[in-house]
Protein backbone atom coordinates (compact mmCIF):
# COMPACT_ATOMS: atom_id res chain seq x y z
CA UNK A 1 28.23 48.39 108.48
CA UNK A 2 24.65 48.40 110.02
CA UNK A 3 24.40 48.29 114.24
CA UNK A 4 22.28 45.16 113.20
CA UNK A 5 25.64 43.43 111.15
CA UNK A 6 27.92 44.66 113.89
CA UNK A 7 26.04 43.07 117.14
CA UNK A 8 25.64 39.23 115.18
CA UNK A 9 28.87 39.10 114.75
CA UNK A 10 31.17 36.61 116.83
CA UNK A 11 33.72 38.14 119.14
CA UNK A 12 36.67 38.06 117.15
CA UNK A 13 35.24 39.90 114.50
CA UNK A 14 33.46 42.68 116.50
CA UNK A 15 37.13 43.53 117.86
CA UNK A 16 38.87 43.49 114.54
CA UNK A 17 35.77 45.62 113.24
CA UNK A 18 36.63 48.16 115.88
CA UNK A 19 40.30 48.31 115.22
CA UNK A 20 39.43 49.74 111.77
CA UNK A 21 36.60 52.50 113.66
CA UNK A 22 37.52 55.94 114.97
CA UNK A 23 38.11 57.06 118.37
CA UNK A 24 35.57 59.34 119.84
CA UNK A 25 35.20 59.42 123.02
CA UNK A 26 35.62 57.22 126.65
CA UNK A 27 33.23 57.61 129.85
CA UNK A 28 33.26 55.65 133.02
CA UNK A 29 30.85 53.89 134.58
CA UNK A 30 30.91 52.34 138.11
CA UNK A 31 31.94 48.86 136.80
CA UNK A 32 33.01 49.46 133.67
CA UNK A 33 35.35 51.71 131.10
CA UNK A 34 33.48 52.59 127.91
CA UNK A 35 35.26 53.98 124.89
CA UNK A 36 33.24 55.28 121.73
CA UNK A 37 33.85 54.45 117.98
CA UNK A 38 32.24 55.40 114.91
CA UNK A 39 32.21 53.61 111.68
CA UNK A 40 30.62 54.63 108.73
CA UNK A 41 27.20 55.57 110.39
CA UNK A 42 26.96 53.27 112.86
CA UNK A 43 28.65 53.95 116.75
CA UNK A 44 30.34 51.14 118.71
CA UNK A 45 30.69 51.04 122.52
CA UNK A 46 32.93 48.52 123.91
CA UNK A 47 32.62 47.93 127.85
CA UNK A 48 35.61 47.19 129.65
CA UNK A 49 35.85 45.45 133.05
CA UNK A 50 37.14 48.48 135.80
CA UNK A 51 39.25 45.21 137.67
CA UNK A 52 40.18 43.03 134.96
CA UNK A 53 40.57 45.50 131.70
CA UNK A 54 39.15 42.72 129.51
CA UNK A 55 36.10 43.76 127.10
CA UNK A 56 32.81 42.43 128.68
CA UNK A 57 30.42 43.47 126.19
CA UNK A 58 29.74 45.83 122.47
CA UNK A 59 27.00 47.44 122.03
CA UNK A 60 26.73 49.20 118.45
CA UNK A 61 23.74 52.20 117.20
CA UNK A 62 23.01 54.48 114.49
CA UNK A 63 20.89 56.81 117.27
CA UNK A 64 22.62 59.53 118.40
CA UNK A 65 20.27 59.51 121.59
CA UNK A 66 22.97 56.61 122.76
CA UNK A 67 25.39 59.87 122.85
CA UNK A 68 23.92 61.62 125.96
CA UNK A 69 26.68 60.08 128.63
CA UNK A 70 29.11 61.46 126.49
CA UNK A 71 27.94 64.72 126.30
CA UNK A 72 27.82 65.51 129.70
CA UNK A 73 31.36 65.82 130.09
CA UNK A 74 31.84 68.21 127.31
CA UNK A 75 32.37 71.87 128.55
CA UNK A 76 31.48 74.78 126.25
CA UNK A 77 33.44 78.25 127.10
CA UNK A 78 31.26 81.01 126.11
């Protein structure tokens, strides 16, 4: 599925897409909880609310640019 297919979806459907996406990753922001999926080529956020736990918003990409705030928590031991 394309980021374009993903984002005109409705809501149900965007949530039961994600159930069927990998885990990657989770960052937080300073009013929300973000966790990372992938499917197929295309990465899903979903935004959680930091009070209420209930999603607020998707965003889905094919850029890996999009992956930067997730990268800066990653520690390399050399």
């Amino acid at each position: 599925m394309r980021s374009e297919e993903f984002n005109n979806l409705d809501y149900r459907y965007k949530t039961e897409t994600v159930l069927q996406a990998d885990f990657l990753a989770d960052r937080f922001t300073e009013t929300a909880y973000v966790r990372l999926y992938n499917l197929d080529s295309t990465y899903i956020e979903v935004f959680f609310d930091n009070r209420s736990h209930l999603i607020i918003h998707f965003r889905a990409f094919e850029h890996t640019l999009f992956l930067m705030p997730y990268l800066e928590d990653i520690s390399l031991d050399i």
